[in-house]
PDB file of N, CA and C in Angstrom:
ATOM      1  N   UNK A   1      21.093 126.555  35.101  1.00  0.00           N
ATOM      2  CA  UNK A   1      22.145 126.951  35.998  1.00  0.00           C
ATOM      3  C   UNK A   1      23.439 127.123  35.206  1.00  0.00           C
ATOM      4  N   UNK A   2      23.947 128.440  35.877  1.00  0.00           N
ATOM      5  CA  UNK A   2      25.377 128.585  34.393  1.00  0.00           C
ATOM      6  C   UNK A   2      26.477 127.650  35.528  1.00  0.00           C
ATOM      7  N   UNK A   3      27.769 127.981  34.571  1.00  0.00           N
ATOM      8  CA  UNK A   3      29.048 126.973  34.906  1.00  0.00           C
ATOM      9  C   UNK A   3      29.747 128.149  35.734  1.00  0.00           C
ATOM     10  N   UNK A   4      30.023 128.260  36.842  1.00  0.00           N
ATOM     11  CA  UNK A   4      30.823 128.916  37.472  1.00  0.00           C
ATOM     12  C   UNK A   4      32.582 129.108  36.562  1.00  0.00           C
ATOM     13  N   UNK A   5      32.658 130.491  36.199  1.00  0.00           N
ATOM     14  CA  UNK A   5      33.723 131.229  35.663  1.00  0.00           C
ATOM     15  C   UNK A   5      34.716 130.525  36.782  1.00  0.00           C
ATOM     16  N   UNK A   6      35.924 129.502  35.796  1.00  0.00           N
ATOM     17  CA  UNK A   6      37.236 129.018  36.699  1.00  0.00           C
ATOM     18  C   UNK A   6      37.865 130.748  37.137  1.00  0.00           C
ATOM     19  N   UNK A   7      38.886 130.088  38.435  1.00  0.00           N
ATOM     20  CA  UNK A   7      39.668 131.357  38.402  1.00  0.00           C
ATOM     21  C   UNK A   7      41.062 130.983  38.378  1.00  0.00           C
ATOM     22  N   UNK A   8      41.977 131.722  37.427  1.00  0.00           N
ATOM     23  CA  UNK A   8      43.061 131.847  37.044  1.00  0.00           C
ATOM     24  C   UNK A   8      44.221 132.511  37.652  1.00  0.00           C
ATOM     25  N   UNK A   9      44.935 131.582  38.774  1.00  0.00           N
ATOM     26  CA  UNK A   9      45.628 132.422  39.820  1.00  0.00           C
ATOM     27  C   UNK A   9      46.997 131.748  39.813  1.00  0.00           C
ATOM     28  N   UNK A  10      47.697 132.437  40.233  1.00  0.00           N
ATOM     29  CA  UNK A  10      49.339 132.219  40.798  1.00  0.00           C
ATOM     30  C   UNK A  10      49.099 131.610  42.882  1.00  0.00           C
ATOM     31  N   UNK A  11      49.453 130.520  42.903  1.00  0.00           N
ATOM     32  CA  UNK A  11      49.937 130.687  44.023  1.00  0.00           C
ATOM     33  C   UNK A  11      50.931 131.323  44.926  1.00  0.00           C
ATOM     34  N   UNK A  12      50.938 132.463  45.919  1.00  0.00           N
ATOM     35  CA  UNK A  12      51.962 133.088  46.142  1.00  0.00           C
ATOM     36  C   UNK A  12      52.209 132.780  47.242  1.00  0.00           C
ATOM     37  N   UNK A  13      53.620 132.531  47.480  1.00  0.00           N
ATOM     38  CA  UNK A  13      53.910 132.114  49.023  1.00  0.00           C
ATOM     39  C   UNK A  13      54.938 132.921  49.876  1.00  0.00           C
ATOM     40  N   UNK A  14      55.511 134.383  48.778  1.00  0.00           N
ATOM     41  CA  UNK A  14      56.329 135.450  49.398  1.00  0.00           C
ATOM     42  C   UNK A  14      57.808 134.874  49.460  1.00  0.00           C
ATOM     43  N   UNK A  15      57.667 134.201  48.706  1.00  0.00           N
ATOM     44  CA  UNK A  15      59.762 133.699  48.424  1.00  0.00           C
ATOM     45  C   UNK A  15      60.198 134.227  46.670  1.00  0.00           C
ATOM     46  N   UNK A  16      61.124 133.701  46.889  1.00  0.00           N
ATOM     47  CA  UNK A  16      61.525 134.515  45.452  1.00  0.00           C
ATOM     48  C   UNK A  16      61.096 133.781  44.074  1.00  0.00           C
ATOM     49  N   UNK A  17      60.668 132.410  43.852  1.00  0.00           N
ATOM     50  CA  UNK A  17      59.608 132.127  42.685  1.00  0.00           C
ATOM     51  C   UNK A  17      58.773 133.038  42.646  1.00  0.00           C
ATOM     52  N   UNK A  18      57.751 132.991  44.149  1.00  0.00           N
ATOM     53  CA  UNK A  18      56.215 133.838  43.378  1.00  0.00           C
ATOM     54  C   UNK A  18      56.588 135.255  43.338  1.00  0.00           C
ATOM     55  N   UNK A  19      57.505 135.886  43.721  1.00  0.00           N
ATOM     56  CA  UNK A  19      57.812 136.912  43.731  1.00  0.00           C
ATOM     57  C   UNK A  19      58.279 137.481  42.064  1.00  0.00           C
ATOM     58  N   UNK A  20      58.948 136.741  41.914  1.00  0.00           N
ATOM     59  CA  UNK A  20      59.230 136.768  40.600  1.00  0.00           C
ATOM     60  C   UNK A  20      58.421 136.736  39.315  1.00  0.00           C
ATOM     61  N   UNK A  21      57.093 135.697  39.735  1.00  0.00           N
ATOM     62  CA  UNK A  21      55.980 135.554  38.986  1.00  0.00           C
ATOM     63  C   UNK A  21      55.365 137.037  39.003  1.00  0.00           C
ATOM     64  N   UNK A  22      54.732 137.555  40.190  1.00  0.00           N
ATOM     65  CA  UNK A  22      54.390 138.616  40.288  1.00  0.00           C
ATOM     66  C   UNK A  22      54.914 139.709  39.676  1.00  0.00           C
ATOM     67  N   UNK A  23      56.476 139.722  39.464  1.00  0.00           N
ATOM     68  CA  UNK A  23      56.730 140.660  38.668  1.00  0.00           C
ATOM     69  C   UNK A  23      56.231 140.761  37.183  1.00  0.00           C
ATOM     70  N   UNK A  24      56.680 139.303  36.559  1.00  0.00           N
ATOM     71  CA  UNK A  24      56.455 139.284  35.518  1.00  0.00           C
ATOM     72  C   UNK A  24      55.194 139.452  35.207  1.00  0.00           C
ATOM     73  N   UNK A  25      54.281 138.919  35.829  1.00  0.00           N
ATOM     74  CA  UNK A  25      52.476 139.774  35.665  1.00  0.00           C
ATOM     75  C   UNK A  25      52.280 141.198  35.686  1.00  0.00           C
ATOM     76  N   UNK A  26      53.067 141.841  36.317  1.00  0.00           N
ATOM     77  CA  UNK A  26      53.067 143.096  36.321  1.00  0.00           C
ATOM     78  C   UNK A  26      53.311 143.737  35.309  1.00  0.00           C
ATOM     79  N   UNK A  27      55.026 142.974  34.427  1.00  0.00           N
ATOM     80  CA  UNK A  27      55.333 143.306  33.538  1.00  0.00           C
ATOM     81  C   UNK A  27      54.531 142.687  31.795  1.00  0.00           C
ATOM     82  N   UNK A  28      53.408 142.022  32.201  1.00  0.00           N
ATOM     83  CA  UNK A  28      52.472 141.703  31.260  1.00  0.00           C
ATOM     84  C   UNK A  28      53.086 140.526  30.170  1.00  0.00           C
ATOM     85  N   UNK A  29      54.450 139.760  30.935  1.00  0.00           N
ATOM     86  CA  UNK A  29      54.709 138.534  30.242  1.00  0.00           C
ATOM     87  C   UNK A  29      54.801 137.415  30.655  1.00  0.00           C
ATOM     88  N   UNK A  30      53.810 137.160  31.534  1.00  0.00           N
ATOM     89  CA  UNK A  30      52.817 136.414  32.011  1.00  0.00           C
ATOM     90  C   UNK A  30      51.294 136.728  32.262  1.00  0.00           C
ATOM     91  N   UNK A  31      50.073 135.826  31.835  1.00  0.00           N
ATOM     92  CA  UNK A  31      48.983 136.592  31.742  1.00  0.00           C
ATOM     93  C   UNK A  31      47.986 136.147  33.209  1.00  0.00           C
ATOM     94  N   UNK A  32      48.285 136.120  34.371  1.00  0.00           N
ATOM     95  CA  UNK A  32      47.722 135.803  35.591  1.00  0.00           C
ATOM     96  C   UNK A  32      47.633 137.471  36.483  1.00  0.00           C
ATOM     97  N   UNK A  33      46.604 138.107  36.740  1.00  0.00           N
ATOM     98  CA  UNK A  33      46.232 139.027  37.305  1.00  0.00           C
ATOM     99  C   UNK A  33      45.729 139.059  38.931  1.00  0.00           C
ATOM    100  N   UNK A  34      45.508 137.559  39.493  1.00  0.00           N
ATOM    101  CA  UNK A  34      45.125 137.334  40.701  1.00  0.00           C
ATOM    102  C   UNK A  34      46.175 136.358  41.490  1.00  0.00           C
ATOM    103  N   UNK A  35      46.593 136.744  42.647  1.00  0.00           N
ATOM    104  CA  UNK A  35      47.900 136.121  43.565  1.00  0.00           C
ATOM    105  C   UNK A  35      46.735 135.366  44.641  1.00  0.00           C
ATOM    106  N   UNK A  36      46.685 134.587  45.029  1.00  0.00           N
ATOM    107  CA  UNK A  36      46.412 133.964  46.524  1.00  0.00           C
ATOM    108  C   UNK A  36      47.717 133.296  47.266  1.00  0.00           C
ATOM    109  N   UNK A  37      47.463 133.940  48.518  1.00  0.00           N
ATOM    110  CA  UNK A  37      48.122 133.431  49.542  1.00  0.00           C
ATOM    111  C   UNK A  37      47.635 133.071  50.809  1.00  0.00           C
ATOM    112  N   UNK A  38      48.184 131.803  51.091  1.00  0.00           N
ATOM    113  CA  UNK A  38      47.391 131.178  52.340  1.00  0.00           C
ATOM    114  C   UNK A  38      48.003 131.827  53.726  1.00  0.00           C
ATOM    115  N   UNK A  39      47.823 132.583  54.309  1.00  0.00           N
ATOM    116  CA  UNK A  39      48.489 132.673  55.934  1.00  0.00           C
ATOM    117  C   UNK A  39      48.290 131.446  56.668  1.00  0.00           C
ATOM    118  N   UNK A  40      48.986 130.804  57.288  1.00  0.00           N
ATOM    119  CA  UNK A  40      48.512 129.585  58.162  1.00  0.00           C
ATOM    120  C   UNK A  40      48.669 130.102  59.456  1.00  0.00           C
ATOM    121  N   UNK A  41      48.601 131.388  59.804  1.00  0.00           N
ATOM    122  CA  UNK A  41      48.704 132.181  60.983  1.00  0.00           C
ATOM    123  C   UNK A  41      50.071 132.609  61.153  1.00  0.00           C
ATOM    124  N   UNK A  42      49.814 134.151  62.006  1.00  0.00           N
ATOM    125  CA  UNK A  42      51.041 134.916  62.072  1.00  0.00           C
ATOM    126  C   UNK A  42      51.872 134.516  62.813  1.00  0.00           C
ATOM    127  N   UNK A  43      51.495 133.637  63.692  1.00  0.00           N
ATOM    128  CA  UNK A  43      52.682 132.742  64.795  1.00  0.00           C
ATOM    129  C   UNK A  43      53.391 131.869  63.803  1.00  0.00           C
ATOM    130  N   UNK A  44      52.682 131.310  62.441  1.00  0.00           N
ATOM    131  CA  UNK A  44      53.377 130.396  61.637  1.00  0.00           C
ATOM    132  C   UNK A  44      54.222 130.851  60.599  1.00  0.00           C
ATOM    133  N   UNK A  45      53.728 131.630  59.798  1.00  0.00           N
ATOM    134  CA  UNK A  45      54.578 132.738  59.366  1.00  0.00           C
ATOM    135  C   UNK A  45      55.896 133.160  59.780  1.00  0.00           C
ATOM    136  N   UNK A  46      56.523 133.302  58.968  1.00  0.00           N
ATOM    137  CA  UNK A  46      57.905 134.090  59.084  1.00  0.00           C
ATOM    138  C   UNK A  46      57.606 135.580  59.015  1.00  0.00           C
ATOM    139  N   UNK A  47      58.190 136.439  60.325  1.00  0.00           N
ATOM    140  CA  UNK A  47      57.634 137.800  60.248  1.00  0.00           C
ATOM    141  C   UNK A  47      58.153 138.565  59.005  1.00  0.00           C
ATOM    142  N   UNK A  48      59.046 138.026  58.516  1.00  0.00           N
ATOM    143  CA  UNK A  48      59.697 139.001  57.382  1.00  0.00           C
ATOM    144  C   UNK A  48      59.069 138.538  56.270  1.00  0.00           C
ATOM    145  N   UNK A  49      58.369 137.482  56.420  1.00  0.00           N
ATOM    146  CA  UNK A  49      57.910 137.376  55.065  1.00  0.00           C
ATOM    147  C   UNK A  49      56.414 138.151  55.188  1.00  0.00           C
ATOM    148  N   UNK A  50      55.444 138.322  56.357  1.00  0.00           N
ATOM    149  CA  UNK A  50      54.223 138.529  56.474  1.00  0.00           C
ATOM    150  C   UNK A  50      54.718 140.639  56.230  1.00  0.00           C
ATOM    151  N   UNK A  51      55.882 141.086  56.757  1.00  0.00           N
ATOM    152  CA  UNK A  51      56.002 142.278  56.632  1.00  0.00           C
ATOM    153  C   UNK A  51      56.629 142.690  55.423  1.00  0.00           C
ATOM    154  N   UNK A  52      57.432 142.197  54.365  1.00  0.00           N
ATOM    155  CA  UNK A  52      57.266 141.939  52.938  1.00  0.00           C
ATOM    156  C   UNK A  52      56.459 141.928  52.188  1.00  0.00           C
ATOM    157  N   UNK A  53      55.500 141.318  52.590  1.00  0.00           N
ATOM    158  CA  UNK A  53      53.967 141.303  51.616  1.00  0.00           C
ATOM    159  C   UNK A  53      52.941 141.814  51.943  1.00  0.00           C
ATOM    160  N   UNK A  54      53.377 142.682  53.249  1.00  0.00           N
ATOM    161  CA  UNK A  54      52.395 144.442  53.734  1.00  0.00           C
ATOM    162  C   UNK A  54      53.070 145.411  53.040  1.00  0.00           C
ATOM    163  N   UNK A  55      54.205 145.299  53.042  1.00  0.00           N
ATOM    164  CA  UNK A  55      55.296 146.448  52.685  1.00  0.00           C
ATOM    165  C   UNK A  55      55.851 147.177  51.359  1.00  0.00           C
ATOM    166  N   UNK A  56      55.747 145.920  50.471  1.00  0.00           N
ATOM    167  CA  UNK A  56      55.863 145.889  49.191  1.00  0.00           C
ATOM    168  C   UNK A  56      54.992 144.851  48.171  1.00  0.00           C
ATOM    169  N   UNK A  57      54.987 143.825  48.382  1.00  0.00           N
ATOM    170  CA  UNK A  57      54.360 142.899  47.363  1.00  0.00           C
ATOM    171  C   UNK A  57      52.975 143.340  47.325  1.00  0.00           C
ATOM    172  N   UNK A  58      52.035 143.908  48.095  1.00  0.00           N
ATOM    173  CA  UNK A  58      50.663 144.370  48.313  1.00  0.00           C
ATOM    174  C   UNK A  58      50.903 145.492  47.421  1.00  0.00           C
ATOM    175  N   UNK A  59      51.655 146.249  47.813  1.00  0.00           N
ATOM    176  CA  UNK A  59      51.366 147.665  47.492  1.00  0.00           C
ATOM    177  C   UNK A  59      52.358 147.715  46.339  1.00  0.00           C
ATOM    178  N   UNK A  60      52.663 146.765  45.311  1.00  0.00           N
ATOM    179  CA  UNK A  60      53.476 146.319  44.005  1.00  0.00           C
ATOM    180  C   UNK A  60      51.912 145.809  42.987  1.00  0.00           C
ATOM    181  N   UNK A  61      51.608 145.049  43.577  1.00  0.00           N
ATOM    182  CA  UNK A  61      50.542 143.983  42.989  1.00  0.00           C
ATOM    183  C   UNK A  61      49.317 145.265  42.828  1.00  0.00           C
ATOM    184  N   UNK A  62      48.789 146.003  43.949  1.00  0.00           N
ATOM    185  CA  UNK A  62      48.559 147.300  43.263  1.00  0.00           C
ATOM    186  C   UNK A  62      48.431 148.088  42.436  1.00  0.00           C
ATOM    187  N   UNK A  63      49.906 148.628  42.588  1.00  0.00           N
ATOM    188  CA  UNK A  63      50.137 149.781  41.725  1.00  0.00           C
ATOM    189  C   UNK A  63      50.048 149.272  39.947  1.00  0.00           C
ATOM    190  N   UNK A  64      50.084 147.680  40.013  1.00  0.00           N
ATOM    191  CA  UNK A  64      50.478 147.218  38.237  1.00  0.00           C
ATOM    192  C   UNK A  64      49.051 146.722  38.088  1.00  0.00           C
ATOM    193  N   UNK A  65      47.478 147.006  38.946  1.00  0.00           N
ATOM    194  CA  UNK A  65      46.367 145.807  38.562  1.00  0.00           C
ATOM    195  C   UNK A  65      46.111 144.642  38.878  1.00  0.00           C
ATOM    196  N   UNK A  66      46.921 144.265  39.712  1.00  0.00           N
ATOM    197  CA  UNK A  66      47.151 142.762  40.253  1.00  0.00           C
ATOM    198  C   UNK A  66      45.950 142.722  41.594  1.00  0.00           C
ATOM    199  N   UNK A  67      45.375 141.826  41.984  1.00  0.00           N
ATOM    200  CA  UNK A  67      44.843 141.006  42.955  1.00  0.00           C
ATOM    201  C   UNK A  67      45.797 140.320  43.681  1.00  0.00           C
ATOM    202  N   UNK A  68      45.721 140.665  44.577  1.00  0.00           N
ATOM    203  CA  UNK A  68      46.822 140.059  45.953  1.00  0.00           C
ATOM    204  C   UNK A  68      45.654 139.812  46.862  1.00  0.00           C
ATOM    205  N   UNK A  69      45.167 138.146  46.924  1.00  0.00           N
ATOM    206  CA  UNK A  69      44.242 138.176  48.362  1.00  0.00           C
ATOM    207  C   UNK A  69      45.044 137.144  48.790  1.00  0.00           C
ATOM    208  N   UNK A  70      45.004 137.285  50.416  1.00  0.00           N
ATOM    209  CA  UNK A  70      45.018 136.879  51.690  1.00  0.00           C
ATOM    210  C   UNK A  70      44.023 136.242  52.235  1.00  0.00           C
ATOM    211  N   UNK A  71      44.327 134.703  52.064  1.00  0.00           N
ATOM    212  CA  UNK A  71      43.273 134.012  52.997  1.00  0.00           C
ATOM    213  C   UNK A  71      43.990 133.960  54.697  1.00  0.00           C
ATOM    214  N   UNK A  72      43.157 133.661  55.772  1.00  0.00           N
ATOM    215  CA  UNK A  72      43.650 133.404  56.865  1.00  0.00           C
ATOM    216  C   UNK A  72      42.639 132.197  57.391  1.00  0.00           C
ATOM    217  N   UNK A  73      42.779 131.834  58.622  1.00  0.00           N
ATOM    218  CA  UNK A  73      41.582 131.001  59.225  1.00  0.00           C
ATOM    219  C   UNK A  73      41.195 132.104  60.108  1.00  0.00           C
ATOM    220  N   UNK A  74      39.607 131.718  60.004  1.00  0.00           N
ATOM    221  CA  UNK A  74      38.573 133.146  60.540  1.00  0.00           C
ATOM    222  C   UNK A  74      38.572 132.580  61.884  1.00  0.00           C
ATOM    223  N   UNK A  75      38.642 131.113  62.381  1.00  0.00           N
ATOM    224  CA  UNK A  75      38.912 130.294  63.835  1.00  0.00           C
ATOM    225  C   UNK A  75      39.445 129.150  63.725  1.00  0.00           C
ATOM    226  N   UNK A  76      39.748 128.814  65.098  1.00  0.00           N
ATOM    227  CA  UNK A  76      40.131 127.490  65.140  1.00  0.00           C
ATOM    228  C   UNK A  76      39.443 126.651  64.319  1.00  0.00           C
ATOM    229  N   UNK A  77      38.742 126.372  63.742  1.00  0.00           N
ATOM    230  CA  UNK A  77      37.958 125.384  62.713  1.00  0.00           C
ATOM    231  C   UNK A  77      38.602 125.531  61.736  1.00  0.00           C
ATOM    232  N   UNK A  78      39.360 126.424  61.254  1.00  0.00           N
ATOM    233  CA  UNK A  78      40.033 126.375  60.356  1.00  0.00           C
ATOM    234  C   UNK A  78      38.839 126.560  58.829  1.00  0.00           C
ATOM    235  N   UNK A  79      38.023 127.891  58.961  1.00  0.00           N
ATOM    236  CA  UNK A  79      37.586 128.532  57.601  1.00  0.00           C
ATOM    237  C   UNK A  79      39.077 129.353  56.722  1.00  0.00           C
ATOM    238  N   UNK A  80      38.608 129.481  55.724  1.00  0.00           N
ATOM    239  CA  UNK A  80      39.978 129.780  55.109  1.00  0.00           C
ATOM    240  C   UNK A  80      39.070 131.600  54.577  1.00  0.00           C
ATOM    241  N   UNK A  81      38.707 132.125  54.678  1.00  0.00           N
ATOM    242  CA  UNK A  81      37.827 133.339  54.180  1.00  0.00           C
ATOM    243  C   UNK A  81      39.334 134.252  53.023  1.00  0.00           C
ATOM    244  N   UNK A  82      38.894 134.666  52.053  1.00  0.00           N
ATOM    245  CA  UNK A  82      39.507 135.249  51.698  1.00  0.00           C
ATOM    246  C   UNK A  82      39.336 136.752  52.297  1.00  0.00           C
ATOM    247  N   UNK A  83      40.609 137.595  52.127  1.00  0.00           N
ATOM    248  CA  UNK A  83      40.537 139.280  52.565  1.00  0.00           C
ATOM    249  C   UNK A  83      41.212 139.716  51.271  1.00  0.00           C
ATOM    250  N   UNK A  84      39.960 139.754  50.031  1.00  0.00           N
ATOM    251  CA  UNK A  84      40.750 140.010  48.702  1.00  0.00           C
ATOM    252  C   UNK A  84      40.794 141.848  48.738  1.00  0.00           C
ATOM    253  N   UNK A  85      41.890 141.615  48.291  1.00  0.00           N
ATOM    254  CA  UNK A  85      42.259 143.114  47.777  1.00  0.00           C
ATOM    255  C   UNK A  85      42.032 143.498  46.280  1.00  0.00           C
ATOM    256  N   UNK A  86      40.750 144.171  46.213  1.00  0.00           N
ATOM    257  CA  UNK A  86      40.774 144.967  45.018  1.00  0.00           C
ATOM    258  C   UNK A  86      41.825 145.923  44.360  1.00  0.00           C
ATOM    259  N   UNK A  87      42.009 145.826  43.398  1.00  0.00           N
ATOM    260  CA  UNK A  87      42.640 147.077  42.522  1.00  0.00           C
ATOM    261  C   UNK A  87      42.321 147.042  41.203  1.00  0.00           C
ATOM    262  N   UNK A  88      42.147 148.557  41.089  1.00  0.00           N
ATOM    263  CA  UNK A  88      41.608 148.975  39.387  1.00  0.00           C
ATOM    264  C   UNK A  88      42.160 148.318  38.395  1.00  0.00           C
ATOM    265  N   UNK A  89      41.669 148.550  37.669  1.00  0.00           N
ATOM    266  CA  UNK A  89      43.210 148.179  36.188  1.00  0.00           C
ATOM    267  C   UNK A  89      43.171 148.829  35.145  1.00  0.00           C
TER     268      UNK A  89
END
């Protein structure tokens, strides 16, 4: 049985640290290519931050190769499923 490949991620939470991180991944002086972010639901969320990171940080993380996934809870039980977003590189 092999060793499951760790994964090497930025926590992103859509304020201006991870935002900033993200840039600098973009700009390739930082070496992290995958963002996770937890939604704890859109009622919990700040709308400007959930329409920020439809608006631009998605479609930023994109355009530079980056992985931007979005976990949410799939139900009340609280599964965390990721909704990863592919992009080329």
């Amino acid at each position: 049985m092999s060793t499951p490949t760790p994964i090497r991620s930025i926590s992103y939470g859509g304020g201006v640290q991870s935002t900033a991180l993200l840039v600098l991944a973009a700009q390739e002086r930082i070496d992290f290519r995958t963002f996770l972010m937890a939604n704890v639901g859109d009622d919990s969320e700040h709308p400007g931050t959930l329409r920020y990171l439809e608006e631009y940080a998605r479609p930023f993380a994109a355009e530079h190769g980056i992985e931007l996934a979005l976990s949410r809870p799939a139900s009340a039980c609280h599964r965390w499923p990721l909704d990863r977003v592919h992009t080329p590189r």
